[in-house]
Protein backbone atom coordinates (compact mmCIF):
# COMPACT_ATOMS: atom_id res chain seq x y z
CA UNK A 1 -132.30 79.06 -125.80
CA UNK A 2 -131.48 76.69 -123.06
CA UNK A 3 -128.57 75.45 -122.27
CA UNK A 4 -127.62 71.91 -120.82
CA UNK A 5 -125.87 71.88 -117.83
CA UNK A 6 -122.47 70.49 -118.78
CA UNK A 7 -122.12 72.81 -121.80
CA UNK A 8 -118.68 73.96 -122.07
CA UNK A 9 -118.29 77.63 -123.72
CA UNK A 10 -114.41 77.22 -124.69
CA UNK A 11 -113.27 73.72 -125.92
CA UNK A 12 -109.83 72.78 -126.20
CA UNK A 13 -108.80 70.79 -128.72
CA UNK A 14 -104.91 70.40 -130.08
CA UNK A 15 -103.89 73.12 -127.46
CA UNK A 16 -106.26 75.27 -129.20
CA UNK A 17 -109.35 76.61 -127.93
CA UNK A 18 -112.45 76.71 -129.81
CA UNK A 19 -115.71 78.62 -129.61
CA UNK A 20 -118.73 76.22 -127.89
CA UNK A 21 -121.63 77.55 -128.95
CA UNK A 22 -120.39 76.84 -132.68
CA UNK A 23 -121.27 73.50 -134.73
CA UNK A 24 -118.32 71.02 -134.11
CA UNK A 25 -117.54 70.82 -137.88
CA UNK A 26 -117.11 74.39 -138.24
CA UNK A 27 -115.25 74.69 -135.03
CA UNK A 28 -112.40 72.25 -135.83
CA UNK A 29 -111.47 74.63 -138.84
CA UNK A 30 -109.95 77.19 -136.19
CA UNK A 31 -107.26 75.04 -135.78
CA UNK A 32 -104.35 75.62 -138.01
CA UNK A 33 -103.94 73.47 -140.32
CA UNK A 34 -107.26 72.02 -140.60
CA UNK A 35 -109.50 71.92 -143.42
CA UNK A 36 -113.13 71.47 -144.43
CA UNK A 37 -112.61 68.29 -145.52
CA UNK A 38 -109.95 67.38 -142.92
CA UNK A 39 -112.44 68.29 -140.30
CA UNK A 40 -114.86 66.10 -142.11
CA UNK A 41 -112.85 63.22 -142.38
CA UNK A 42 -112.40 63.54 -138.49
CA UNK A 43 -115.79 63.40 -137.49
CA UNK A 44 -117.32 61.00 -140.13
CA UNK A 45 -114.55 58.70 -138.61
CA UNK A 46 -115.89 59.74 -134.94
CA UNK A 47 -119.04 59.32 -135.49
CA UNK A 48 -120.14 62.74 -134.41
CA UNK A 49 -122.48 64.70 -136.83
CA UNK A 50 -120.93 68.03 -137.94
CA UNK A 51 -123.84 70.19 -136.93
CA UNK A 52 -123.29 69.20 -133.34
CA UNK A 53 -122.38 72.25 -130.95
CA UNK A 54 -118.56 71.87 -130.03
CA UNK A 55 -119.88 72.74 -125.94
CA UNK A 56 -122.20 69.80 -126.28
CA UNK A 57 -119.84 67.16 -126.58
CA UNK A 58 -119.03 64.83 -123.85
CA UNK A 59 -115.40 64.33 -122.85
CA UNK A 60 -115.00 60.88 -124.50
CA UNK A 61 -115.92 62.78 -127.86
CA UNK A 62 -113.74 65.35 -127.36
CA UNK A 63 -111.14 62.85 -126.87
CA UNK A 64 -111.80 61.11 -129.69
CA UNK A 65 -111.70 64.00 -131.84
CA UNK A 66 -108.13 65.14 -129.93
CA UNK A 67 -106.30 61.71 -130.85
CA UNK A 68 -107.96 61.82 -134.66
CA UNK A 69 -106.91 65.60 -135.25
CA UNK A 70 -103.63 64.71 -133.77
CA UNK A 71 -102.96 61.39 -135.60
CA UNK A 72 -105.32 60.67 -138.63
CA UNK A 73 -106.05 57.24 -138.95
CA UNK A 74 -107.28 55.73 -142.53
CA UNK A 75 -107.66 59.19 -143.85
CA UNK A 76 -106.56 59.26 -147.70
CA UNK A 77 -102.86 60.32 -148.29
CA UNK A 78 -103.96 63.13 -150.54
CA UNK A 79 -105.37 64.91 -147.49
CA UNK A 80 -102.23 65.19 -145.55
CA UNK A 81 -100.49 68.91 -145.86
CA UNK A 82 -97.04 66.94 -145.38
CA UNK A 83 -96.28 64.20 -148.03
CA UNK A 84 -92.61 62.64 -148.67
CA UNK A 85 -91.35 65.04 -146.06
CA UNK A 86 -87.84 65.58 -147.51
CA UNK A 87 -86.68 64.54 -143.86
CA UNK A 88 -88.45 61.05 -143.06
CA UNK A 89 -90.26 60.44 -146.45
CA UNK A 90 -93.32 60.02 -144.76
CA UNK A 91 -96.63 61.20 -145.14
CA UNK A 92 -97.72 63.08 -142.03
CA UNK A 93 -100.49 65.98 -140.89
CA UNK A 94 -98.36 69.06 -139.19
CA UNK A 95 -100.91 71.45 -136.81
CA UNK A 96 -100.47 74.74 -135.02
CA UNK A 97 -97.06 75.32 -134.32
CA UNK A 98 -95.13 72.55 -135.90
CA UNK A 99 -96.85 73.60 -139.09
CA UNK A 100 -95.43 77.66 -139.05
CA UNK A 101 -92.32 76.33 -138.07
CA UNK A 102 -91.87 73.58 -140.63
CA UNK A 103 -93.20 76.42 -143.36
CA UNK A 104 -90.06 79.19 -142.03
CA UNK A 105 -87.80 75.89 -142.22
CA UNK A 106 -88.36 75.11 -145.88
CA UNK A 107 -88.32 78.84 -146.51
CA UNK A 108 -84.84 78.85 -145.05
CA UNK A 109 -83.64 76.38 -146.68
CA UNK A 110 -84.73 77.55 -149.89
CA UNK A 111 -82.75 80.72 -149.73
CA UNK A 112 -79.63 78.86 -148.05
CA UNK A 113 -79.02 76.78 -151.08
CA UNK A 114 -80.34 80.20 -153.64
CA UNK A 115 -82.48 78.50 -155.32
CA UNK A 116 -84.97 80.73 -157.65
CA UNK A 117 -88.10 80.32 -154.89
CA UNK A 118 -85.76 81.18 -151.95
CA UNK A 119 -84.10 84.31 -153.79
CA UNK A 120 -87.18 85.51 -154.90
CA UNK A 121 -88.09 84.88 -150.98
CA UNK A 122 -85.53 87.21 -149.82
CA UNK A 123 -86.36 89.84 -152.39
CA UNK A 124 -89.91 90.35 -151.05
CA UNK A 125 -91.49 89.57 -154.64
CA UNK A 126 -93.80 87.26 -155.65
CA UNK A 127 -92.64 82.88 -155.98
CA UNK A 128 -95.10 81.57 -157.83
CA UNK A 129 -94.99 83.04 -161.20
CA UNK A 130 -97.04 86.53 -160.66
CA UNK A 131 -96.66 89.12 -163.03
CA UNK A 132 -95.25 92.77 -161.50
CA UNK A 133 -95.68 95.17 -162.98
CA UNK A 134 -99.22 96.41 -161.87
CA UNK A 135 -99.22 94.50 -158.50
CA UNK A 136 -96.60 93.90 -155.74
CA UNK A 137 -96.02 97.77 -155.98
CA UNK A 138 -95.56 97.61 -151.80
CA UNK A 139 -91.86 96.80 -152.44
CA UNK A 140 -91.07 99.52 -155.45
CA UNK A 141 -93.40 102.70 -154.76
CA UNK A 142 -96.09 104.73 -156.33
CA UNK A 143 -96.70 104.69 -160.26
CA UNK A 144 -95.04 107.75 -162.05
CA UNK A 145 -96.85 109.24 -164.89
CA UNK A 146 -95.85 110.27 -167.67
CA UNK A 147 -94.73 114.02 -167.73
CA UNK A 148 -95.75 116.77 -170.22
CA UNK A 149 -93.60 118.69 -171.86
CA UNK A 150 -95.04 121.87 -170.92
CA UNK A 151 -95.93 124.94 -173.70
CA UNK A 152 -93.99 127.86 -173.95
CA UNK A 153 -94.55 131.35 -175.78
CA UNK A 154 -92.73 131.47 -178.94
């Protein structure tokens, strides 16, 4: 395979960096925080085709794709991973960093105001409803079984 002469092996995109010789639609889904279809919706609205190798692209693209990742534009609401943030009531897109720390933050506050998600937080077991008593055995041990009684001489 050739390669052209401006082909750039790491990309950096959102102050991540992303593999070149990959397809640009695939690529963008290293970044946390974006999706499939978020990374779709980002390069429809570019005007870049997915299939496209992420070294391939010219600086203007990249750009392009940097400020859309960053700050989505016309994208449905629905796609957004922050809606009605309790703080601002907006509906915004959180990446990388600001998305792990938002995450602990909610956590947090959960268990500050005991609620049943946050206690069951701080407990190590499971939020959303899991049943446990076959999994989530990390936190309570191995199974015992049962014991028999054992057969003497009469």
């Amino acid at each position: 395979m050739e390669q052209k002469k401006d082909f750039q092996h790491i990309v950096r995109i959102a102050n991540t960096d992303l593999d070149g010789r990959k397809g640009i639609g695939m690529a963008l889904q290293k970044i946390k925080g974006v999706s499939f279809m978020y990374s779709n919706m980002v390069l429809k609205t570019a005007g870049i085709p997915p299939k496209k190798k992420a070294g391939d692209l010219s600086q203007s693209e990249v750009k392009a794709i940097d400020t859309l990742v960053r700050n989505p534009e016309g994208a449905p609401i629905w796609l957004y991973n922050r809606r009605k943030d309790p703080e601002t009531g907006a509906d915004i897109h959180l990446l990388t960093v600001d998305l792990k720390f938002t995450r602990d933050n909610d956590i947090r506050t959960m268990q500050k105001i005991k609620c049943y998600k946050g206690v069951r937080h701080q407990t190590g077991l499971p939020v959303r409803g899991q049943r446990t008593k076959s999994n989530f055995r990390r936190n309570k041990g191995k199974v015992q079984g049962v014991k028999r009684k054992k057969i003497g001489k009469k």
